[in-house]
N, C-alpha and C. Protein backbone atom coordinates (compact mmCIF):
# COMPACT_ATOMS: atom_id res chain seq x y z
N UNK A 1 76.72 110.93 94.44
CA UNK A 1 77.95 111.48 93.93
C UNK A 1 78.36 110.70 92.69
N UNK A 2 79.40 111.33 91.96
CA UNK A 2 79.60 110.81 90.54
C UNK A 2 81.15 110.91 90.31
N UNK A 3 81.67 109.86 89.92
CA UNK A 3 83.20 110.16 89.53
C UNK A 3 83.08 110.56 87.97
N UNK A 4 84.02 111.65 87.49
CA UNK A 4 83.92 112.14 86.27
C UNK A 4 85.78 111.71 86.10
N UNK A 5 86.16 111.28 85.02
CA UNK A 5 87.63 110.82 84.36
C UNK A 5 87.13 111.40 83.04
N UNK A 6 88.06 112.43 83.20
CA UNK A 6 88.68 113.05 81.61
C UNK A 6 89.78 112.67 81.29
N UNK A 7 89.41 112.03 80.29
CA UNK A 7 91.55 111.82 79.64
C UNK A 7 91.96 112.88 78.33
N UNK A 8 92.35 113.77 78.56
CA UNK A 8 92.94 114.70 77.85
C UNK A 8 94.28 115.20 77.46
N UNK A 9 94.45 115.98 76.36
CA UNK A 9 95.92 116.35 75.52
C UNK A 9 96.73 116.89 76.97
N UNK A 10 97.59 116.54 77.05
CA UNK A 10 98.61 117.30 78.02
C UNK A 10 98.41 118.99 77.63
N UNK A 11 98.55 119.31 76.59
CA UNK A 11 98.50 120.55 76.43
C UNK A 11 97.33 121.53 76.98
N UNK A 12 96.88 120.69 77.29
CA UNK A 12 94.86 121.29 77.72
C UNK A 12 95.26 121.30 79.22
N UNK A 13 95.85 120.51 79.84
CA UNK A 13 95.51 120.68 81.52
C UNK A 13 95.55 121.69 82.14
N UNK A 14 96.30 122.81 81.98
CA UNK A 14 95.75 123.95 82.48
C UNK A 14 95.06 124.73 82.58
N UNK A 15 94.18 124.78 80.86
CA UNK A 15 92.72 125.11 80.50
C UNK A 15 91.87 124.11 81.33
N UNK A 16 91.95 123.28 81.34
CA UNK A 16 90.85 122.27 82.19
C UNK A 16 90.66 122.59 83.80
N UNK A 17 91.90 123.13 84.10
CA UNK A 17 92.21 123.46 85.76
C UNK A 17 91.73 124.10 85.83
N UNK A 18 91.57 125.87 84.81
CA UNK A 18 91.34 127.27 85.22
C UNK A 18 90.03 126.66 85.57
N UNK A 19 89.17 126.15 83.94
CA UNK A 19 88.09 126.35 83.98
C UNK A 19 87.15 125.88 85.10
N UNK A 20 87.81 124.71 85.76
CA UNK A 20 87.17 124.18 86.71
C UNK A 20 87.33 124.88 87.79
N UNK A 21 88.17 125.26 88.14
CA UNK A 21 88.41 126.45 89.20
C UNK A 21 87.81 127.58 88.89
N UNK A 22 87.02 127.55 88.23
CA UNK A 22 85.84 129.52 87.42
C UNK A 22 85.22 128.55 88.44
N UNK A 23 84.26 127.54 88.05
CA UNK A 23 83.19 126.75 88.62
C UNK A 23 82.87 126.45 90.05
N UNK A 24 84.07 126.64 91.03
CA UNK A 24 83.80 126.22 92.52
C UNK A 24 85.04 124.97 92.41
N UNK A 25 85.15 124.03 91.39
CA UNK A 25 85.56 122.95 91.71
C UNK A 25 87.05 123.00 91.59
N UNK A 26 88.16 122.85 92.82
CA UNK A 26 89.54 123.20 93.20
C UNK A 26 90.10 122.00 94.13
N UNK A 27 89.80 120.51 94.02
CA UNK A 27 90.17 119.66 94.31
C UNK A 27 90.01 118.34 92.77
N UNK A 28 91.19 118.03 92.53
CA UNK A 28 90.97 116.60 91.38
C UNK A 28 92.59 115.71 91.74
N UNK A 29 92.34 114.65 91.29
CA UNK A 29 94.20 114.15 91.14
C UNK A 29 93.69 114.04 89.54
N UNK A 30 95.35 113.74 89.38
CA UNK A 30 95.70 114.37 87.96
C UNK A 30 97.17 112.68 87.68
N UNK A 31 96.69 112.48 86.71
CA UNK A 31 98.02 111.56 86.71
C UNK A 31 98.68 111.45 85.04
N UNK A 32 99.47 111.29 84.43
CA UNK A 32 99.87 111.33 82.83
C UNK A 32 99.55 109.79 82.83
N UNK A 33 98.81 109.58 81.70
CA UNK A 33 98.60 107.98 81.19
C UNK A 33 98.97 108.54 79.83
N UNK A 34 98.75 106.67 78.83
CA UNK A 34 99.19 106.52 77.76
C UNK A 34 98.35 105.80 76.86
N UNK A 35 97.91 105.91 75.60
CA UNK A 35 97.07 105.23 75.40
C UNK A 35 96.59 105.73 73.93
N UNK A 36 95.38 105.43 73.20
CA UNK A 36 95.79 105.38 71.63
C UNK A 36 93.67 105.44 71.43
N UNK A 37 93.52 105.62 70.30
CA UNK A 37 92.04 105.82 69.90
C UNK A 37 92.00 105.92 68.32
N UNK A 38 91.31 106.80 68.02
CA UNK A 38 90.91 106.28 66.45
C UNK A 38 92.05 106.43 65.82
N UNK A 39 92.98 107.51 66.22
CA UNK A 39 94.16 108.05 65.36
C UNK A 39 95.17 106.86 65.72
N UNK A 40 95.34 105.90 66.66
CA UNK A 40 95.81 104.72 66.18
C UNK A 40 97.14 104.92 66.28
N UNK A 41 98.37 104.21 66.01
CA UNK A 41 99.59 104.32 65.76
C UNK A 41 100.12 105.06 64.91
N UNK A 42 101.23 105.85 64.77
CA UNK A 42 101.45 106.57 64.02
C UNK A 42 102.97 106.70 64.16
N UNK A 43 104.21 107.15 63.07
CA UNK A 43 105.37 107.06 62.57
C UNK A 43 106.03 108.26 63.14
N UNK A 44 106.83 108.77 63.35
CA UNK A 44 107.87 109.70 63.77
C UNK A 44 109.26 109.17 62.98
N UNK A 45 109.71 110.47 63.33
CA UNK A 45 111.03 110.14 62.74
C UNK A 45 111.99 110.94 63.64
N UNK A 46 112.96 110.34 64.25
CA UNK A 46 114.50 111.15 65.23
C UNK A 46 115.51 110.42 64.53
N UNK A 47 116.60 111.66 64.02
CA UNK A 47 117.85 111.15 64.12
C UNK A 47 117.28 110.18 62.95
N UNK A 48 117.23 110.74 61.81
CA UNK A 48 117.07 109.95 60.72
C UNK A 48 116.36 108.65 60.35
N UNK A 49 116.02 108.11 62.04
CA UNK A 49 115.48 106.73 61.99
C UNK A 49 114.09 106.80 62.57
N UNK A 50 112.64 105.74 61.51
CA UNK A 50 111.83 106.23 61.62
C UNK A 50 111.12 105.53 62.91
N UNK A 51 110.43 105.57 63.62
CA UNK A 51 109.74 104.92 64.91
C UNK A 51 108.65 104.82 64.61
N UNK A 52 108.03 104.01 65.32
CA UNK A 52 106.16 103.81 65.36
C UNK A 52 106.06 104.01 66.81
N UNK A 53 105.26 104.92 66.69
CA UNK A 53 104.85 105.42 68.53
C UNK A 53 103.35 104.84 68.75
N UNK A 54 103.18 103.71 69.39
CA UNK A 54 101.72 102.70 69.83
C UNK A 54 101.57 103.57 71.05
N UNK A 55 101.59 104.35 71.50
CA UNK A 55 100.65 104.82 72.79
C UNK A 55 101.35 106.27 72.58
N UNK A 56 100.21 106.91 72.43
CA UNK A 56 100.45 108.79 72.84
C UNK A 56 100.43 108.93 74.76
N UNK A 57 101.06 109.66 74.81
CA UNK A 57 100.67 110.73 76.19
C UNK A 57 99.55 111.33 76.31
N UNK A 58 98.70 110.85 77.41
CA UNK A 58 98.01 111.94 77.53
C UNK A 58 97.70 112.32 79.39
N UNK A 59 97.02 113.26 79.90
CA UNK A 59 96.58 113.22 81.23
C UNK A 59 95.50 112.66 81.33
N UNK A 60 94.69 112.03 82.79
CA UNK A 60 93.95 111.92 83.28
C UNK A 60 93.21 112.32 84.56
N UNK A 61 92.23 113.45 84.50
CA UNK A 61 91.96 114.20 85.44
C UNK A 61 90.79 113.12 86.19
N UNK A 62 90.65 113.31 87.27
CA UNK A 62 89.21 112.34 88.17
C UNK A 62 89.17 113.53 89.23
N UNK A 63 87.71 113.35 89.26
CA UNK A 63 87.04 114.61 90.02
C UNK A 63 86.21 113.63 90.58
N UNK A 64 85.52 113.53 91.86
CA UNK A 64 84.74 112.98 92.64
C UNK A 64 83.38 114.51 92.84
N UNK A 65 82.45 114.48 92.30
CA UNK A 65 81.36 115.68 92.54
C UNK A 65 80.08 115.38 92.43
N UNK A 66 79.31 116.59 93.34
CA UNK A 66 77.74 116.32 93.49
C UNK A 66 77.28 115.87 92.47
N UNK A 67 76.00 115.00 92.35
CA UNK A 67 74.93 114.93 91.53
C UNK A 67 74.54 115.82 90.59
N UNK A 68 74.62 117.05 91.01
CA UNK A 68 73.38 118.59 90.46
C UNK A 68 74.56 118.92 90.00
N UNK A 69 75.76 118.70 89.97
CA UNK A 69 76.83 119.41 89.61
C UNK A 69 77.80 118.81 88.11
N UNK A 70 77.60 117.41 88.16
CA UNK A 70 77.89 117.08 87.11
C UNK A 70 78.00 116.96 85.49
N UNK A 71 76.51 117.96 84.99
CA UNK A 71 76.73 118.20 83.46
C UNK A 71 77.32 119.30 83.70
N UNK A 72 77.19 120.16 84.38
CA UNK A 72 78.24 121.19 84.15
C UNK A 72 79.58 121.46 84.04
N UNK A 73 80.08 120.28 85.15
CA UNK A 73 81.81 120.25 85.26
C UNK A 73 81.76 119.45 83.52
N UNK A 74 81.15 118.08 83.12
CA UNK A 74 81.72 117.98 82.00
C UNK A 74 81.39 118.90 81.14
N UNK A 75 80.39 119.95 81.11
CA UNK A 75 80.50 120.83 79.73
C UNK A 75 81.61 121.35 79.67
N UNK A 76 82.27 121.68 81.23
CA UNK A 76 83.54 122.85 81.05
C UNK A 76 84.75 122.39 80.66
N UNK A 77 84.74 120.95 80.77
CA UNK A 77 86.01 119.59 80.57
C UNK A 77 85.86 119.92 78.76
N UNK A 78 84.93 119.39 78.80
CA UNK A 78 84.99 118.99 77.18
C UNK A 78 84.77 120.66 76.30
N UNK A 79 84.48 121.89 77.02
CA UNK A 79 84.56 123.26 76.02
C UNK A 79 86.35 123.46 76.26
N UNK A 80 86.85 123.32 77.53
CA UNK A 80 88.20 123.18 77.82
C UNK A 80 89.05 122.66 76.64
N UNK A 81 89.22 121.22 77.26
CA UNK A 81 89.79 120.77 76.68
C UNK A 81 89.86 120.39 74.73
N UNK A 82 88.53 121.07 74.43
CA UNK A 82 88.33 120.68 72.62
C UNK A 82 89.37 121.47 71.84
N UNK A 83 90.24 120.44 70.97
CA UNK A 83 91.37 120.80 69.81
C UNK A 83 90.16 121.27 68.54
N UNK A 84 89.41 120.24 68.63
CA UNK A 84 89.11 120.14 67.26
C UNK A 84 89.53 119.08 66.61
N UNK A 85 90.43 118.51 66.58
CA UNK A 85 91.29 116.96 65.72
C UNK A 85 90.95 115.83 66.42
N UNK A 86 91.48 114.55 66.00
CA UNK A 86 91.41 113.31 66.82
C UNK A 86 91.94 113.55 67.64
N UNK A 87 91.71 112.87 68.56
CA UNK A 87 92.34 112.84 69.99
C UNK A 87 92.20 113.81 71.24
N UNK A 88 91.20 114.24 71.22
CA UNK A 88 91.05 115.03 72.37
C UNK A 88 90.86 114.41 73.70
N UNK A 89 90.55 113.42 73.75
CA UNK A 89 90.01 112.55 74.95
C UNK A 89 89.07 111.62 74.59
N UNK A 90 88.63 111.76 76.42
CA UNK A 90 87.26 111.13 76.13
C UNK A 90 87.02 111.72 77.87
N UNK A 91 85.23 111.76 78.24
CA UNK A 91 84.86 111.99 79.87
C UNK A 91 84.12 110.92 79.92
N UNK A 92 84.66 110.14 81.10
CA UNK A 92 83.58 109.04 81.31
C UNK A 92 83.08 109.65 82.80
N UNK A 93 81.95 108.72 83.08
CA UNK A 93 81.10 109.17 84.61
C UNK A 93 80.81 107.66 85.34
N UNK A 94 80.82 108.04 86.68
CA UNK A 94 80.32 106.93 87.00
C UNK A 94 79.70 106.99 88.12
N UNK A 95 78.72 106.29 88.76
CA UNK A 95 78.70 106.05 89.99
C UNK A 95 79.61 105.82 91.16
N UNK A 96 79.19 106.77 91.92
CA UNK A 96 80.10 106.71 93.61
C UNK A 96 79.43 106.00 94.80
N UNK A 97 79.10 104.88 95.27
CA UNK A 97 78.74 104.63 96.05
C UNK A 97 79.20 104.54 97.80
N UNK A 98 80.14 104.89 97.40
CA UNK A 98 80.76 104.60 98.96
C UNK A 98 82.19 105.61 98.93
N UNK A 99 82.71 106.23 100.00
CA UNK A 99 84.25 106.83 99.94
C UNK A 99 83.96 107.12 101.26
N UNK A 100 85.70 106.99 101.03
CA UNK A 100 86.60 106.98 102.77
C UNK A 100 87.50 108.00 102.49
N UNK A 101 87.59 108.68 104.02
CA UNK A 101 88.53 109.52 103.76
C UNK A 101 89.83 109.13 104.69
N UNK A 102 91.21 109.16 104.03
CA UNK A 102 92.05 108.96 105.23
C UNK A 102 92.80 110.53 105.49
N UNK A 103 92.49 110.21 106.86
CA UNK A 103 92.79 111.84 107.78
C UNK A 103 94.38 111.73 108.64
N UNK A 104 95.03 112.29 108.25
CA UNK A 104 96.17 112.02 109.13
C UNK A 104 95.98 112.76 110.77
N UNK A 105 96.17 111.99 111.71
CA UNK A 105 96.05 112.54 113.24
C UNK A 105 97.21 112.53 113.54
């Protein structure tokens, strides 16, 4: 088994959901993180006064899935989720060696 972490635009998570749900796959947690990449810090302005915003918003999806199943969920992550601009994410993978499940009785 393979853990797959997409960190993607907030605006994409529901494209990322459908698509994974076309595929069979209808279980992930989902959490909003924060965090920065090539596009780096960048200036805003509210209320006349200007800000430097060091960490964008973004989500982070983690999917736990088969072996045989894994280039596919990321092709559909990354056709999903692509802007086109900086910042779309990133999918990392990893090895699963071990998981527990807790079952409520």
């Amino acid at each position: 088994m393979k853990k797959v972490e997409a960190v993607i635009q907030l605006s994409k998570l529901n494209e990322v959901q459908d698509a994974l749900e076309k595929i069979g796959i209808d279980g992930m947690t989902v959490c909003e993180v924060r965090g920065f990449g090539r596009q780096n810090r960048h200036k805003e302005t509210y209320r006349c006064k200007e800000y430097t915003i060091n960490f964008l918003p973004m989500m982070r999806v983690d999917l736990v899935v088969a072996d045989e199943n894994v280039e596919q969920v990321v092709k559909v992550i990354i056709q999903a989720a692509k802007t086109g601009s900086s910042g779309d994410g990133k999918v990392l993978i990893s090895d699963v060696n071990e998981a527990a499940c807790a079952l409520a009785i």
